[in-house]
Protein backbone atom coordinates (compact mmCIF):
# COMPACT_ATOMS: atom_id res chain seq x y z
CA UNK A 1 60.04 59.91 41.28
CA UNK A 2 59.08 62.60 43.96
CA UNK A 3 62.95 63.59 43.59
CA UNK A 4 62.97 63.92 40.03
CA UNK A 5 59.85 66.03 39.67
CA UNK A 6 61.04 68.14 42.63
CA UNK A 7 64.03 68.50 40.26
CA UNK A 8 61.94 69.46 37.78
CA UNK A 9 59.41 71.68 39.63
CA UNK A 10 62.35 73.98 40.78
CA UNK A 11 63.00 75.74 37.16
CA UNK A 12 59.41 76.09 36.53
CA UNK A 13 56.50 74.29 38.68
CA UNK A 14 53.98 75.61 36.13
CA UNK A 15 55.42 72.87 33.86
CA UNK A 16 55.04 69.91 36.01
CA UNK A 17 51.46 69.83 34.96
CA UNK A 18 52.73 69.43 31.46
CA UNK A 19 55.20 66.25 32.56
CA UNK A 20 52.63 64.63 34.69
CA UNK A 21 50.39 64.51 31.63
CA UNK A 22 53.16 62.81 29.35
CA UNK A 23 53.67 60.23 31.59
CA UNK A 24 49.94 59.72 32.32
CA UNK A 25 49.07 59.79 28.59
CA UNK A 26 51.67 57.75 27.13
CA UNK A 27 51.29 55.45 30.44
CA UNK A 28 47.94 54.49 29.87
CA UNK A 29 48.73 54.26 25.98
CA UNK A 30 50.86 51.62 26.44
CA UNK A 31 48.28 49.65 28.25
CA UNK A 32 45.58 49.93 25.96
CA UNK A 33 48.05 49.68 23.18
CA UNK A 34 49.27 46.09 24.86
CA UNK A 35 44.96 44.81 25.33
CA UNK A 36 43.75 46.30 22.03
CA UNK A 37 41.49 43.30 20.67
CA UNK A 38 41.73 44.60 17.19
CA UNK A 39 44.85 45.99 15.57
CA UNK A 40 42.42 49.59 14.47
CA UNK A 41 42.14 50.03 17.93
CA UNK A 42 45.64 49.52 18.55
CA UNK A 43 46.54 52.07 15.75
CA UNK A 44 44.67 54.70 17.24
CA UNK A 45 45.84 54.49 20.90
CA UNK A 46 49.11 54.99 19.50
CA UNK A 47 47.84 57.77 16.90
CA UNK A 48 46.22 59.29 19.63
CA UNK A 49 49.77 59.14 21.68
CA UNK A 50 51.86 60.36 19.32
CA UNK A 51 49.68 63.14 17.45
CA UNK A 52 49.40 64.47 21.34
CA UNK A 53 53.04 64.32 22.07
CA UNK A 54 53.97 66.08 18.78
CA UNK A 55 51.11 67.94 19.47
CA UNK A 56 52.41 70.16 22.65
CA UNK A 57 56.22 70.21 21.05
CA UNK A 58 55.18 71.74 18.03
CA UNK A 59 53.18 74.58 20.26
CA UNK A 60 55.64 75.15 22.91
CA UNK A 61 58.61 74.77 20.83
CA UNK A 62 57.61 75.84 16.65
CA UNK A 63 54.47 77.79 17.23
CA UNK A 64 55.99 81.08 17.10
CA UNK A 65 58.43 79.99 13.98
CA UNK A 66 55.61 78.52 11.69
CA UNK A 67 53.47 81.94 12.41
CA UNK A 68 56.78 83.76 11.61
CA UNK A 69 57.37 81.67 8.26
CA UNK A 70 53.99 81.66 6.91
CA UNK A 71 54.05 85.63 7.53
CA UNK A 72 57.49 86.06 5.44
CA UNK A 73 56.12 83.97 2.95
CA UNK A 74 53.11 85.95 2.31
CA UNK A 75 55.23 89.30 2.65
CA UNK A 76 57.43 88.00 -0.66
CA UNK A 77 53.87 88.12 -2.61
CA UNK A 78 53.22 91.59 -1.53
CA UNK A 79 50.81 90.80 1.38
CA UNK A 80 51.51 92.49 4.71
CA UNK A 81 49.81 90.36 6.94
CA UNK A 82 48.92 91.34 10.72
CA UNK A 83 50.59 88.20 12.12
CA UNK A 84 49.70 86.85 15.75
CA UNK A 85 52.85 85.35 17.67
CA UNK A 86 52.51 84.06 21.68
CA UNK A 87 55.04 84.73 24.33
CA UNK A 88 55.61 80.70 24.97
CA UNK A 89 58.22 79.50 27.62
CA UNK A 90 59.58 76.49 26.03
CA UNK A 91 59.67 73.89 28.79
CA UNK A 92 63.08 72.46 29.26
CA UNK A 93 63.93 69.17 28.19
CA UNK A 94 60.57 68.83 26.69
CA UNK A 95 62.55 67.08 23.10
CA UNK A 96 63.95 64.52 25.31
CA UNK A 97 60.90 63.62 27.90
CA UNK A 98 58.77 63.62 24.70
CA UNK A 99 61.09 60.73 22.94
CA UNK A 100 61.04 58.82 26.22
CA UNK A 101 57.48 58.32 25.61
CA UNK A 102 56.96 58.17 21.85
CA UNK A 103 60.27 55.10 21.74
CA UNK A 104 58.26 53.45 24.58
CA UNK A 105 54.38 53.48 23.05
CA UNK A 106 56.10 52.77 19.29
CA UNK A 107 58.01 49.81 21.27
CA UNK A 108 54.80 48.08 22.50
CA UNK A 109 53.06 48.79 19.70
CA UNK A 110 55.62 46.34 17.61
CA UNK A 111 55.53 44.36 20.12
CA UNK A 112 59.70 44.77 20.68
CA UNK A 113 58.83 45.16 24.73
CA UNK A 114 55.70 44.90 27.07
CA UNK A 115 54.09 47.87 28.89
CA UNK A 116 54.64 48.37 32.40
CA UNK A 117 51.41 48.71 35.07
CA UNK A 118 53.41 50.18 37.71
CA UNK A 119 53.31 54.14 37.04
CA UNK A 120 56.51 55.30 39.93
CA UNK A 121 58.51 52.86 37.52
CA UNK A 122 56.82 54.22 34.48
CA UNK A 123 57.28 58.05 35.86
CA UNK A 124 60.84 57.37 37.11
CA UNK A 125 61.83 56.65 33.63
CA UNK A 126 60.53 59.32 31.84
CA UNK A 127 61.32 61.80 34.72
CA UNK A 128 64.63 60.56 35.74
CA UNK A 129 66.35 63.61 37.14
CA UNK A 130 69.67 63.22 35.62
CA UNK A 131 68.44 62.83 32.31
CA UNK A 132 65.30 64.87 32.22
CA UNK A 133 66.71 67.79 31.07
CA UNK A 134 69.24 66.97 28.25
CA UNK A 135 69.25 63.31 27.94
CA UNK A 136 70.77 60.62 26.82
CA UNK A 137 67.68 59.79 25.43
CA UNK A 138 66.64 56.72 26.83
CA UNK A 139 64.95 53.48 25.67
CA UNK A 140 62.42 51.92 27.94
CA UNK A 141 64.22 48.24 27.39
CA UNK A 142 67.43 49.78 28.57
CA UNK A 143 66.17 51.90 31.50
CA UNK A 144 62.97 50.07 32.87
CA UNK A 145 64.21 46.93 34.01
CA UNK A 146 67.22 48.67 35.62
CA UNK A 147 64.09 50.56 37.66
CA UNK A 148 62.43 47.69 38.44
CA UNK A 149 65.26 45.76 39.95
CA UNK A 150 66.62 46.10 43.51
CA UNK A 151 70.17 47.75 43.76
CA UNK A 152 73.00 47.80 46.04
CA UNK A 153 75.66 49.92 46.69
CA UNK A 154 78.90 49.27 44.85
CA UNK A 155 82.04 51.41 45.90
CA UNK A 156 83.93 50.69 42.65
CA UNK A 157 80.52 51.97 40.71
CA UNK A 158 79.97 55.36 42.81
CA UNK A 159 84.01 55.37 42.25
CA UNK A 160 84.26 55.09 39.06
CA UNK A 161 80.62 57.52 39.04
CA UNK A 162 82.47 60.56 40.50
CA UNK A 163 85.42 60.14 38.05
CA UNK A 164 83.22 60.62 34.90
CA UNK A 165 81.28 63.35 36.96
CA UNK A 166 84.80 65.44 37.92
CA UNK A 167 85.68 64.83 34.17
CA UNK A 168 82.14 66.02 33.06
CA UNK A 169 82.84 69.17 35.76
CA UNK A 170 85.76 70.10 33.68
CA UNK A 171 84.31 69.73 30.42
CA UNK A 172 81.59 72.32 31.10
CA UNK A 173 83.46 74.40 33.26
CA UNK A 174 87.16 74.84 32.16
CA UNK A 175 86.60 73.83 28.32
CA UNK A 176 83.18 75.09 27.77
CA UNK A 177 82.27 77.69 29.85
CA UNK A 178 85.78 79.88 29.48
CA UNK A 179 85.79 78.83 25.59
CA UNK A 180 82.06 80.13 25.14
CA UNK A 181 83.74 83.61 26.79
CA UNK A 182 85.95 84.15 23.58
CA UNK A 183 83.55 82.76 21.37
CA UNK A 184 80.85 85.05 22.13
CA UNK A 185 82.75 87.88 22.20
CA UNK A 186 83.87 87.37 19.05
CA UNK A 187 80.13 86.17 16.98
CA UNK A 188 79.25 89.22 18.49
CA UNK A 189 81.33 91.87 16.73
CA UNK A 190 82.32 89.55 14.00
CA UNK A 191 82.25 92.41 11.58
CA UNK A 192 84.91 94.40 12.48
CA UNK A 193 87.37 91.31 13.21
CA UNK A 194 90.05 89.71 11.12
CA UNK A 195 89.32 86.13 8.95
CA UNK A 196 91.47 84.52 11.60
CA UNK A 197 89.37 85.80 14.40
CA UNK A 198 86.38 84.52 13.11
CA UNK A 199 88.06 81.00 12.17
CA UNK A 200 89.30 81.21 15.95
CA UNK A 201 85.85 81.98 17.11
CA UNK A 202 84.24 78.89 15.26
CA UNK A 203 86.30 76.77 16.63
CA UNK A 204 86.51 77.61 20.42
CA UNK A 205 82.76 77.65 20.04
CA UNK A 206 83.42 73.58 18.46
CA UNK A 207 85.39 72.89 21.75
CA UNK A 208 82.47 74.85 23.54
CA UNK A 209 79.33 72.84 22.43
CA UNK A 210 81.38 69.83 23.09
CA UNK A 211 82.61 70.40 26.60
CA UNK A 212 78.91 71.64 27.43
CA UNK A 213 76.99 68.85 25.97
CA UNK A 214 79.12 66.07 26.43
CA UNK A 215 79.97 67.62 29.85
CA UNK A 216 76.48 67.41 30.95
CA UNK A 217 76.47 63.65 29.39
CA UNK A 218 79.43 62.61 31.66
CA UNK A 219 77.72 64.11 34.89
CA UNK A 220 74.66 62.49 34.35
CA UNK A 221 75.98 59.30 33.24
CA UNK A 222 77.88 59.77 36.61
CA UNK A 223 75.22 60.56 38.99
CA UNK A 224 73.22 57.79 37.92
CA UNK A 225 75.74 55.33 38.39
CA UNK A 226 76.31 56.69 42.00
CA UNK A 227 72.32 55.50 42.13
CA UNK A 228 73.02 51.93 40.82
CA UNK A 229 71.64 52.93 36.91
CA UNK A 230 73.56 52.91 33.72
CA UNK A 231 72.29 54.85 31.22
CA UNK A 232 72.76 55.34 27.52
CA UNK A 233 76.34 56.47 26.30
CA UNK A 234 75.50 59.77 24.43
CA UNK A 235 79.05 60.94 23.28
CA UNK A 236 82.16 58.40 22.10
CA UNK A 237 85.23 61.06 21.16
CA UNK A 238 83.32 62.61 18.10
CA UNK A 239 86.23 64.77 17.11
CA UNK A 240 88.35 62.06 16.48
CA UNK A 241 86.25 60.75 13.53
CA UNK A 242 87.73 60.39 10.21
CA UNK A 243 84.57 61.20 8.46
CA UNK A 244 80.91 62.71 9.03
CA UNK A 245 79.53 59.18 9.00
CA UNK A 246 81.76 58.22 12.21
CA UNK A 247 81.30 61.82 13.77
CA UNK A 248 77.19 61.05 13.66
CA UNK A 249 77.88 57.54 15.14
CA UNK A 250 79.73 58.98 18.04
CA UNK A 251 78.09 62.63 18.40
CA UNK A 252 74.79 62.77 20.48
CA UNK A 253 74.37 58.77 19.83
CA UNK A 254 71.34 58.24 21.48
CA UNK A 255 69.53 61.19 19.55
CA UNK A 256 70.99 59.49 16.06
CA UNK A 257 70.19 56.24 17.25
CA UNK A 258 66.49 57.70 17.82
CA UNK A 259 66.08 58.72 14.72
CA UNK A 260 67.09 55.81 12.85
CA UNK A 261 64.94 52.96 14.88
CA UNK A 262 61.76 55.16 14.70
CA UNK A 263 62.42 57.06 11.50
CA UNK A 264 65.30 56.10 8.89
CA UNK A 265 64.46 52.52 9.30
CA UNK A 266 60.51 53.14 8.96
CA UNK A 267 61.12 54.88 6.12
CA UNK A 268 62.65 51.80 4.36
CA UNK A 269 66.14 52.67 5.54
CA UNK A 270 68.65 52.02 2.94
CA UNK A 271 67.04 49.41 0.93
CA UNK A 272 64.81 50.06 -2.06
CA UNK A 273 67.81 51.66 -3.66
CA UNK A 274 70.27 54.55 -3.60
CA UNK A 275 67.43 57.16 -4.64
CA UNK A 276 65.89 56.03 -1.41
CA UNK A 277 68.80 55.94 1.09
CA UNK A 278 69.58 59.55 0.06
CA UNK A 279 65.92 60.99 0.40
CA UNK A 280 65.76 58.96 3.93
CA UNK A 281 69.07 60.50 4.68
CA UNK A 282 68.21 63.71 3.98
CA UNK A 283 64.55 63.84 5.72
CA UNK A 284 66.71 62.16 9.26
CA UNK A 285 69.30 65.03 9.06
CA UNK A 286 66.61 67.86 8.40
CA UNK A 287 64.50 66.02 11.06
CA UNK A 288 67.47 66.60 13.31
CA UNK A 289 68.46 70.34 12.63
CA UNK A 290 64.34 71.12 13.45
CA UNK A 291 64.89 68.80 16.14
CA UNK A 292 67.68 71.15 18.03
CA UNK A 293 65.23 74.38 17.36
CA UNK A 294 62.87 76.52 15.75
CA UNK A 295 65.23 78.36 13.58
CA UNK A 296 66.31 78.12 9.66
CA UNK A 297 69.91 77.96 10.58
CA UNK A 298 69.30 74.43 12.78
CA UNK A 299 67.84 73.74 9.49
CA UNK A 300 70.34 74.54 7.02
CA UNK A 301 72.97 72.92 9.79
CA UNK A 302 71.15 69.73 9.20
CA UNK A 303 71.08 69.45 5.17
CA UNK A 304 74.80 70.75 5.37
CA UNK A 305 75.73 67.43 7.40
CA UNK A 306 73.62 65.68 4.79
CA UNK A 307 75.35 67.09 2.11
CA UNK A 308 78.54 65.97 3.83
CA UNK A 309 77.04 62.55 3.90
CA UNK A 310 76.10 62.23 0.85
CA UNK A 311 79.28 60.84 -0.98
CA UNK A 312 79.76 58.62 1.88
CA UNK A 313 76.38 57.36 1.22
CA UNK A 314 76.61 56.99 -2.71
CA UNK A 315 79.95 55.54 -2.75
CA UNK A 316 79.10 53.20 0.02
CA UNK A 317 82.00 54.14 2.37
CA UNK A 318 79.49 55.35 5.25
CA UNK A 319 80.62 52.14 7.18
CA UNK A 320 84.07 52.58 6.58
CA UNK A 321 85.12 53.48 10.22
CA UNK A 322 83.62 51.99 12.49
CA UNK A 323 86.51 51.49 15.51
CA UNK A 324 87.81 54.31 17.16
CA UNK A 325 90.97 55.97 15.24
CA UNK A 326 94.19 54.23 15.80
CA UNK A 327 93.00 51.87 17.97
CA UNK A 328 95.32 49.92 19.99
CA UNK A 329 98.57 52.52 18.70
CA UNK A 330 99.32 55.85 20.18
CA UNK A 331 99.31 57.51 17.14
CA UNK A 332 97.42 57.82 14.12
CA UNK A 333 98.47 57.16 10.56
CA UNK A 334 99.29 60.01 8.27
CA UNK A 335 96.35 59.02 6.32
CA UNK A 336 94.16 58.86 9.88
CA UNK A 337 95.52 62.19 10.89
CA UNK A 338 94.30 64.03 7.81
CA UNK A 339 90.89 62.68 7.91
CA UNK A 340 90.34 63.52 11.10
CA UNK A 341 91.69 67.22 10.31
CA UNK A 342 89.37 67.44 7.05
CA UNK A 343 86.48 65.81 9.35
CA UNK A 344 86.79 68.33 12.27
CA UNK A 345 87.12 71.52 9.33
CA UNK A 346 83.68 70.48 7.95
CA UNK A 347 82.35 69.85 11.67
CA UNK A 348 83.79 73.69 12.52
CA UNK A 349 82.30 75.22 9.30
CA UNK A 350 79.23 73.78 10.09
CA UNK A 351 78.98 74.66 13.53
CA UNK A 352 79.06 78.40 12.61
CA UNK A 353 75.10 77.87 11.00
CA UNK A 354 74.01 76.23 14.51
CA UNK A 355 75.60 78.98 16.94
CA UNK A 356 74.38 82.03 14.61
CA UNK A 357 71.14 84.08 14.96
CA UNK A 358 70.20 84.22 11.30
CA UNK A 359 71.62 82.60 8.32
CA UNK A 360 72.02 85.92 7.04
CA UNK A 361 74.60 86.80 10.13
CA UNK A 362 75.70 82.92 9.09
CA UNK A 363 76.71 83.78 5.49
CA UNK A 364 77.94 87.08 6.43
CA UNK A 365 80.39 85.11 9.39
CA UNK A 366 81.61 82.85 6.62
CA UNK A 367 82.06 85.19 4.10
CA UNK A 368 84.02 87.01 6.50
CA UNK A 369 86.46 83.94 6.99
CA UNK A 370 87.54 84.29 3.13
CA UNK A 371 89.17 87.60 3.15
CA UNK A 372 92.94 88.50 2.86
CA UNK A 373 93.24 88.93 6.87
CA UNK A 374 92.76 85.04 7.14
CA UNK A 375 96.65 84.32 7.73
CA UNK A 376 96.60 87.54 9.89
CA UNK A 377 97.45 87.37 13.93
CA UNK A 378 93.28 86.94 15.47
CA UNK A 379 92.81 90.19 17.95
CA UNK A 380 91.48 87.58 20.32
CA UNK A 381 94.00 84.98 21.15
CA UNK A 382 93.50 83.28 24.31
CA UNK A 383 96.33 81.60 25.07
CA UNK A 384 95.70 80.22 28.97
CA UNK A 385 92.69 78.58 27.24
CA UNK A 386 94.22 77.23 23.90
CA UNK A 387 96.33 75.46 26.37
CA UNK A 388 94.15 74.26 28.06
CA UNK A 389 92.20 72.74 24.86
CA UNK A 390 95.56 71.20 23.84
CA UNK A 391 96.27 69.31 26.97
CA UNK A 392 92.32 68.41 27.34
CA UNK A 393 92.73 66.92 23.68
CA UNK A 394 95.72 64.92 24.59
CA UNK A 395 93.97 63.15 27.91
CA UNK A 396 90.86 62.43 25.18
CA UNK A 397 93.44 60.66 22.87
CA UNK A 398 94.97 58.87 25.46
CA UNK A 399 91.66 57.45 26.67
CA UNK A 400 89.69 56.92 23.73
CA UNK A 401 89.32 53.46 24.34
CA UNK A 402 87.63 54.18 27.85
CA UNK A 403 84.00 55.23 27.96
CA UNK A 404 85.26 58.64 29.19
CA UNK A 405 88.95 59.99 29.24
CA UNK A 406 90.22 59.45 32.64
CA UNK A 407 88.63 55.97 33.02
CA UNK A 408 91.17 54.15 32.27
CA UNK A 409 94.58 56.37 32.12
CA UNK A 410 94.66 56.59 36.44
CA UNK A 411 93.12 53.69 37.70
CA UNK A 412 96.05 51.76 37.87
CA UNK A 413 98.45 54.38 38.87
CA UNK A 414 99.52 54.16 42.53
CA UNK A 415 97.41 56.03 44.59
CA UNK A 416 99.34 59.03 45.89
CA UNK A 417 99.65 59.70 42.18
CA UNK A 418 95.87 59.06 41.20
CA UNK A 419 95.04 61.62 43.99
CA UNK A 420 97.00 64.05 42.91
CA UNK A 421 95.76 63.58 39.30
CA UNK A 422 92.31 64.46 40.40
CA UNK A 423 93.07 67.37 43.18
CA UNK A 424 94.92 68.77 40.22
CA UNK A 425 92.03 68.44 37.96
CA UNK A 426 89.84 70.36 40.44
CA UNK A 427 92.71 72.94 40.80
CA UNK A 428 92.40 73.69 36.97
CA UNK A 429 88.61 74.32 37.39
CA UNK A 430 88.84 76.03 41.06
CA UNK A 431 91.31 78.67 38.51
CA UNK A 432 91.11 78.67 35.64
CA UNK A 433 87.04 78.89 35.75
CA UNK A 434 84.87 81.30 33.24
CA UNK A 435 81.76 82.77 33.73
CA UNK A 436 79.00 80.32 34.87
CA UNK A 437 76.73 79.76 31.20
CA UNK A 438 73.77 77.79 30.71
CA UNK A 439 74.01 74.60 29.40
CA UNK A 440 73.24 74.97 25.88
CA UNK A 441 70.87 72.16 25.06
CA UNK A 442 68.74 73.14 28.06
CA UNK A 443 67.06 75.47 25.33
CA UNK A 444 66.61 71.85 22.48
C-alpha cells in the first residue's frame, strides 16, 4: 500500500488526499452497506457512495466542459454570458480508482461479495500501483482475495511476467511512440496534405492508441504477475475482429465489461424488446465516449460505434463471433479477411473523432480524406515504421491464441534461439525508438 501511494504521490502529492478519501469513503460504505438493519439505510450508504464518487469526477474531470456548454448554448439565443471556468488538474487515473470503488460498494450492496474490514487490503486494491493509473479496471472478487492470500515466488510466473512486460515495452515504445511521431505531424497540418496523408495519419494514429494502451496493459499485467497477482485481461487482439461487436468484446474489456454489469444490465439489458436493447446500447456507448473525456468529439466517437452496432444489434448477429478469427488455421478465410478489413476501416474512421481537438477540425479531417488526391503518393511515408507495423502484425497473428503475442510462439523454441528472439526485440526498441510520449489514457 505504502508503495503504491508513493507511486502515486510522485506525479502529484496534492492528490493523495483525494485517493485516501476514496478508499476511506467507499471503505467504510461497504461496511455499513453490509450491517444496514433496514434496506433505506442500505440505499443511502450506497447513494451517499456513489453521488460522492461521481461527485469529485464530474468536478475534476467535466466541470470546465458543462460551464463551457451551457455558455455556447446560451450564446445561440443571443445571450453573451460572462462564464466562470476553473484551472482544474485532472488527477490521473481518477476514472479507473473511482470504478474500483463504485463495482465494489454496488457488489455488496447486491449482495454478489462481502465487504472487507481490513483497510491495507481494501487500499491495496484500489491503489494498486500497476493499475492505478490506467487500469484494467478491476473487480474486488477478482483482486481482493488474490490480496488477502499469501504468495510465493514462482520463476515460470515472473518468467513468463517479463515476457508480456518486454512485449508491452515494444508496444509503447517502437509501435506507439514512433507511430504517434507521424501521426501528429500530420493532424497537425492536415490542411495542406494530400487525402492519402490524412488516411495514413488515421491509421498510424490506430496502431498508436493501440500500442500505447494495450502496451501499458501488458506491462502492468506483467509487473503484477512478477508480485504473485493476476489481474484483469484488458485487451484480446481487437484488430482482428470481424465486426464492431467482437472489436468491443476484445478492446478495453474490463471498461466494457464495467459498463455492462453496472449499467447495460441495470438498465434491463436486452430484454424488454428491441426498442430497449437499442436505447440501452446507445446510453452504454455515449456513457463510454464521456467516459474517455470532457469533449464532444469522445462523444460523437461513442454514438458512431453505436451506430456501427446497431445492425448487429437489430439483426441479432452481435454474438456472431465470439472465438478469435481463424482459430486453430494460420490463415483466415476470404470471407474472415474482409471482415476484418471492413471492421478495422470503421475502427480507423472512427478513431479520427477521438484523436481530434474539435469536431469541427474532425469533419474538416474527414472531409479532407474524400478529395481527388486520395490515390495520390502521402508526403509522409514512413517506411522504417510501416515495417515495423507489418512485422508487429504478423507476431499478433501468430499468437492470437496466447494472452499476449510472444507467449506462446518462443517458449518452446530451444533456448539459444528464445534468447536471441528477445535480445533482438530489445535491439528494435534500443533503435528504432521515437520520442518518449505520454501514455495517452493517463489524461481518461
Amino acid at each position: 500500500m505504502i508503495s503504491s501511494l508513493f507511486f502515486y504521490g510522485c506525479w502529484d502529492y496534492r492528490f493523495l488526499f483525494l485517493l485516501s478519501f476514496s478508499i476511506l469513503l467507499d471503505f467504510y460504505s461497504g461496511i455499513k452497506i453490509s450491517e444496514a438493519a433496514t434496506p433505506r439505510s442500505k440505499k443511502l450508504w450506497l447513494i451517499t457512495s456513489i453521488t460522492i464518487n461521481l461527485g469529485f469526477l464530474l468536478f475534476f474531470k467535466y466541470y470546465n466542459f458543462f460551464v463551457q456548454s451551457f455558455a455556447d448554448l446560451l450564446m445561440n439565443f443571443g445571450f453573451q454570458p460572462n462564464i466562470w471556468t476553473l484551472k482544474i488538474i485532472l488527477p490521473v487515473g481518477i476514472s479507473f480508482y473511482t470504478f474500483h470503488g463504485l463495482s465494489y460498494v454496488i457488489d455488496i450492496y447486491k449482495g454478489r461479495s462481502e465487504p472487507t474490514r481490513n483497510l491495507i487490503d481494501y487500499s491495496v486494491f484500489v491503489s494498486f500501483f500497476p493499475l492505478l493509473v490506467a487500469g484494467p479496471i478491476e473487480r474486488a472478487s477478482h483482486l481482493l482475495p488474490q490480496v488477502q492470500q499469501a504468495r510465493h515466488f514462482s520463476a515460470e510466473k515472473a518468467s513468463d511476467g517479463l515476457r508480456q512486460i518486454l512485449w508491452g515495452l515494444f508496444k509503447k515504445i517502437v509501435i506507439a511512440d514512433v507511430s504517434a511521431m507521424y501521426a501528429n505531424e500530420i493532424f497537425s497540418s492536415s490542411t495542406h496534405l494530400h487525402a492519402s496523408t490524412l488516411v495514413l495519419g488515421a491509421i498510424l494514429f490506430t496502431f498508436q492508441i493501440y500500442g500505447d494502451f494495450s502496451g501499458y496493459s501488458d506491462i502492468a499485467l506483467g509487473v503484477a504477475r512478477l508480485l504473485g497477482f493476476e489481474l484483469l485481461k484488458n485487451f484480446s487482439y481487437p484488430y482482428f475482429s470481424r465486426d464492431i461487436a467482437e472489436f468491443w468484446r476484445r478492446w478495453h474489456i474490463s471498461l466494457s465489461s464495467w459498463f455492462k454489469d453496472y449499467v447495460y444490465i441495470p438498465l434491463g439489458g436486452s430484454r424488454g424488446g428491441k426498442l430497449k436493447a437499442v436505447r440501452n446500447t446507445f446510453i452504454i456507448f455515449l456513457l463510454s465516449g464521456f467516459w474517455h473525456g470532457a469533449n464532444w468529439t469522445f462523444i460523437f466517437w461513442g454514438l458512431l460505434n453505436a451506430i456501427y452496432f446497431l445492425p448487429l444489434l437489430l439483426f441479432d448477429r452481435n454474438r456472431n463471433n465470439i472465438e478469435i478469427a481463424a482459430k486453430g488455421k494460420t490463415l483466415p478465410s476470404l470471407r474472415e479477411f474482409f471482415a476484418i478489413l471492413i471492421t478495422f476501416a470503421q475502427v480507423v474512421f472512427a478513431w479520427i473523432f477521438f484523436r481530434a481537438e474539435s469536431l469541427r477540425y474532425a469533419f474538416n479531417y474527414v472531409k479532407g480524406i474524400f478529395s481527388r488526391t486520395l490515390f495520390s503518393t502521402p508526403e509522409v511515408f514512413p517506411k522504417t515504421q510501416l515495417v515495423l507495423i507489418a512485422i508487429f502484425l504478423v507476431i499478433e497473428w501468430l499468437g492470437r491464441e496466447q494472452p499476449y503475442a510472444i507467449a506462446g510462439i518462443s517458449i518452446q523454441w530451444p533456448r539459444p534461439v528464445r534468447w536471441s528472439f528477445y535480445f533482438m526485440i530489445i535491439f528494435i526498441i534500443a533503435i528504432f525508438k521515437g520520442s518518449p510520449q505520454q501514455f495517452i489514457y493517463f489524461q481518461f
